[in-house]
C-alpha atoms as a PDB file:
ATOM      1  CA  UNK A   1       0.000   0.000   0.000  1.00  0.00           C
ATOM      2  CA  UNK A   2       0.909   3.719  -0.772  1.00  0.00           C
ATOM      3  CA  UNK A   3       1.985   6.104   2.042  1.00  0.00           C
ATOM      4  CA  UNK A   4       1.700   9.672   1.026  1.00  0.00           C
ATOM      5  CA  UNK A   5       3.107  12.634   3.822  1.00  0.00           C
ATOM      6  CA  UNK A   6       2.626  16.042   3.530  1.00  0.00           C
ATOM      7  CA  UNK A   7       2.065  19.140   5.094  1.00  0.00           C
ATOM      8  CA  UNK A   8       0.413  23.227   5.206  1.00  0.00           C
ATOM      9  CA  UNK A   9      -1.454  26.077   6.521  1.00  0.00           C
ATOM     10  CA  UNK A  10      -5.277  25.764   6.771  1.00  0.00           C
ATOM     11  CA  UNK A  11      -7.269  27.723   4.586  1.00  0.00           C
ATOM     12  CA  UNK A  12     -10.079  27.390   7.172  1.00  0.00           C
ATOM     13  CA  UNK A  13     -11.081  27.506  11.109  1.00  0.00           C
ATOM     14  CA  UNK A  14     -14.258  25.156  10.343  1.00  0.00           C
ATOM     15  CA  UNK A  15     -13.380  22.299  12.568  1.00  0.00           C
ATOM     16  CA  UNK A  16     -16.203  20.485  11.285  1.00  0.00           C
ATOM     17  CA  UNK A  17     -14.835  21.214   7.716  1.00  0.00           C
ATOM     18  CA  UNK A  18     -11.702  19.640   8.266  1.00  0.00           C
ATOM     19  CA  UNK A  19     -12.632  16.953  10.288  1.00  0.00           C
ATOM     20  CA  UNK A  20     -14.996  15.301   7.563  1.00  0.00           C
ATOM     21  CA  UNK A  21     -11.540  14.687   5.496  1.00  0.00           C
ATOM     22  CA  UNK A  22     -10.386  12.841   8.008  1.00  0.00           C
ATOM     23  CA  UNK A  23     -11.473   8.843   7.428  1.00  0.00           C
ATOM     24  CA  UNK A  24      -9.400   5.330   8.499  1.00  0.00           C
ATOM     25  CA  UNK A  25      -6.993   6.116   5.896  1.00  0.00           C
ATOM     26  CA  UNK A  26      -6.476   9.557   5.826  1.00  0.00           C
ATOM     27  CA  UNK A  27      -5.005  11.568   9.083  1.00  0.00           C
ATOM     28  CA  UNK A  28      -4.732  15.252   9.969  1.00  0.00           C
ATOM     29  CA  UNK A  29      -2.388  16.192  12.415  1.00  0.00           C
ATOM     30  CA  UNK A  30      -1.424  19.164  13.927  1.00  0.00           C
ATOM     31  CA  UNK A  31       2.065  20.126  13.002  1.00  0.00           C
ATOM     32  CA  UNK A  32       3.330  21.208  16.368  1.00  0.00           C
ATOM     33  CA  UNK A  33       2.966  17.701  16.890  1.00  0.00           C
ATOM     34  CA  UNK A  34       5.185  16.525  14.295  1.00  0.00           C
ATOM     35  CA  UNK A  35       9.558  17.195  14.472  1.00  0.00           C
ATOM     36  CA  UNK A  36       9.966  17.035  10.655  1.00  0.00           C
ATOM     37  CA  UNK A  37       8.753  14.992   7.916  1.00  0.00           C
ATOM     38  CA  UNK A  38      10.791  11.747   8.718  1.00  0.00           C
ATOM     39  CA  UNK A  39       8.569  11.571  11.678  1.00  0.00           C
ATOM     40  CA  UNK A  40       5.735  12.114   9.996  1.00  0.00           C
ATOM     41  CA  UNK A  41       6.599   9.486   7.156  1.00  0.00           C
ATOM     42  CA  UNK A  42       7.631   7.024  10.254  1.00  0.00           C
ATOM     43  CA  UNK A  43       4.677   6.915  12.213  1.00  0.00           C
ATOM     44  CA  UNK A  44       2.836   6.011   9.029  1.00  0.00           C
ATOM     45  CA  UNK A  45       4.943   3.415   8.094  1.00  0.00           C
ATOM     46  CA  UNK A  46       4.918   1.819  11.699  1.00  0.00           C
ATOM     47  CA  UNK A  47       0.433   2.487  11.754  1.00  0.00           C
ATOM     48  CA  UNK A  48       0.677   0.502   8.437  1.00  0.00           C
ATOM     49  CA  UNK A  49       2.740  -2.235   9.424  1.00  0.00           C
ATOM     50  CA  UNK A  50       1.105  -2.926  12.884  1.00  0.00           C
ATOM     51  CA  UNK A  51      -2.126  -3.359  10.898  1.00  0.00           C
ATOM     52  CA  UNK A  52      -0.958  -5.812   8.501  1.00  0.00           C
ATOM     53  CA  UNK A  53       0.914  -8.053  11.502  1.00  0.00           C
ATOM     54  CA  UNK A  54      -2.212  -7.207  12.944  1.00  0.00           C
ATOM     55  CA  UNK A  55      -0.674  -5.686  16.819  1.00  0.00           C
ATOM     56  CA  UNK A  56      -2.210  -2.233  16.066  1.00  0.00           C
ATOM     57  CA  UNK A  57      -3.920  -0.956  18.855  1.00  0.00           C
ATOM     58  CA  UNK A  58      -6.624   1.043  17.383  1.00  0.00           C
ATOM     59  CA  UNK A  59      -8.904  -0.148  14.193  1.00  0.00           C
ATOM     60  CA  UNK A  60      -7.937   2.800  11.971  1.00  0.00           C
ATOM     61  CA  UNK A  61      -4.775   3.147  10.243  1.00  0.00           C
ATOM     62  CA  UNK A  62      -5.220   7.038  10.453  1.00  0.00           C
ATOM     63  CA  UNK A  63      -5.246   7.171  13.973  1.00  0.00           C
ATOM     64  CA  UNK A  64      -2.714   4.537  14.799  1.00  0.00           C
ATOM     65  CA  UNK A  65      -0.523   7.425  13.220  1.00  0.00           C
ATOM     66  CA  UNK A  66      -1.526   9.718  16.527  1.00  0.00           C
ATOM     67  CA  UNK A  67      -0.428   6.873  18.342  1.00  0.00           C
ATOM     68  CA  UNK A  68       2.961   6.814  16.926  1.00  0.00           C
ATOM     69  CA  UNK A  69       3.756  10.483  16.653  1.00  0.00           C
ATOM     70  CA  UNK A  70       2.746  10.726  20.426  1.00  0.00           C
ATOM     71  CA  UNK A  71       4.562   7.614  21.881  1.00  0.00           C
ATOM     72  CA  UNK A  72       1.495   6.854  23.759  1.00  0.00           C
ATOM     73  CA  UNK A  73      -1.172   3.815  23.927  1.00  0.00           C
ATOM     74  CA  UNK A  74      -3.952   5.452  24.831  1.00  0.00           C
ATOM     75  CA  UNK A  75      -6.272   7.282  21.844  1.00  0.00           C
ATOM     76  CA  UNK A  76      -7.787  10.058  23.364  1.00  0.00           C
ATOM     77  CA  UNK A  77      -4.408  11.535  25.237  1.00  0.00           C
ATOM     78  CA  UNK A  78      -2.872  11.035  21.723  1.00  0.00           C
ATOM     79  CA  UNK A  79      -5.897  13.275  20.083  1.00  0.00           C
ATOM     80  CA  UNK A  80      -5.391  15.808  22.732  1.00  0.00           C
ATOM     81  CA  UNK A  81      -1.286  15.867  22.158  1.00  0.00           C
ATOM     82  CA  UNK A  82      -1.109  15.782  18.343  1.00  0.00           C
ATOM     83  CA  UNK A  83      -5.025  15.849  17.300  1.00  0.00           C
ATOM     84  CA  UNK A  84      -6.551  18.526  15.101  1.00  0.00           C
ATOM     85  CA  UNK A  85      -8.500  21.200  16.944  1.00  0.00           C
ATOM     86  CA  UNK A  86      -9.804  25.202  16.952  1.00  0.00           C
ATOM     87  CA  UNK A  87      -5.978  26.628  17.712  1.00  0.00           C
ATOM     88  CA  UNK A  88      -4.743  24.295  14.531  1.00  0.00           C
ATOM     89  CA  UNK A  89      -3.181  26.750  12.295  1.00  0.00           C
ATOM     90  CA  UNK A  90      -1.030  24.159   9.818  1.00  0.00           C
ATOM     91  CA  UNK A  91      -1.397  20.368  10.077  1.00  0.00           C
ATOM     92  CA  UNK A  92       0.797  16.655   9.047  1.00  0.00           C
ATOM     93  CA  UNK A  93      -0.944  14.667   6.947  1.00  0.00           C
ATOM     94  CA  UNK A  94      -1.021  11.118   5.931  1.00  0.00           C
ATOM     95  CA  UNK A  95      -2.642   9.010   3.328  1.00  0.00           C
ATOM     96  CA  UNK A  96      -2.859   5.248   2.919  1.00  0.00           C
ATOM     97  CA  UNK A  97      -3.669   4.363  -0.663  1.00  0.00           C
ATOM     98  CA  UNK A  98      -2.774   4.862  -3.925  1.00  0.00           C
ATOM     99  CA  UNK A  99      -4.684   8.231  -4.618  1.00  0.00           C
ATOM    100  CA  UNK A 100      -5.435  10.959  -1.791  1.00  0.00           C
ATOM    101  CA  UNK A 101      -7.828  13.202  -1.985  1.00  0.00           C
ATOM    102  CA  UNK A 102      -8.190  16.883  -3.091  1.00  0.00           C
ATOM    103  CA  UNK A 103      -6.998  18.421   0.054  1.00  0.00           C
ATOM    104  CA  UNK A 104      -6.642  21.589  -1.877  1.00  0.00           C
ATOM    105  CA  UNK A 105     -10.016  22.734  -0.381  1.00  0.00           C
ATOM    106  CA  UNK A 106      -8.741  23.082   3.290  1.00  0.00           C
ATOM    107  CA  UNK A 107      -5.050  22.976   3.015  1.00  0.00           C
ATOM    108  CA  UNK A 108      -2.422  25.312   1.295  1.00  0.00           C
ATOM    109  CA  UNK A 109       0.599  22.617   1.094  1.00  0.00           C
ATOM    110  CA  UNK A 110       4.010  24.170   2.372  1.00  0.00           C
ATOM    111  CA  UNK A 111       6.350  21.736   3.194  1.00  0.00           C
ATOM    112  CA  UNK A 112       8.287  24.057   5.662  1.00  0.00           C
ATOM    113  CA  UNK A 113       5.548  24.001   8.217  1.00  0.00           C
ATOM    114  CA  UNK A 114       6.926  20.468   9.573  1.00  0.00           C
END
């Protein structure tokens, strides 16, 4: 399967907006969160690999990435550490499959902001 990383400013402050991009394959992070793009690209590579030897601890790929960024086994401390939310000004994002989505709609992409 395809990993795609990326990264840039929101265009909006609708959390609701963002948040319905975000599905089991697709995860929005906020880029505090995130200490550079090899992070970023590693924490989706271990979310995908713990799902296919099947010790992942949550049931979506997406937010097994949290999990990984945030060191931490529990799901909703890692939403609150690295999760999108109102103050979210530029967000890490990851996509499992082999074409993501238009994110052009809520994100200007900037790879500096990671």
């Amino acid at each position: 399967m395809k990993i795609e990383v990326g990264s840039g400013y929101l265009k909006t402050n609708d959390l609701d907006q963002i948040l319905s991009f975000v599905n089991p394959n697709l995860a929005l992070v906020d880029s505090r969160s995130v200490c550079g793009i090899e992070h970023l690209r590693q924490a989706a590579t271990l979310s995908l690999s713990s799902h296919d030897n099947i010790f992942n601890l949550s049931k979506d790929k997406s937010t097994e990435v949290l999990l990984y960024l945030t060191s931490l086994r529990q799901i909703s401390k890692a939403l609150k550490l690295a999760g999108i939310n109102k103050d979210t000004k530029a967000v890490g994002w990851v996509y499992f499959g082999e074409s993501s989505p238009d994110l052009s709609e809520i994100i200007v992409e900037d790879d500096s902001v990671i």
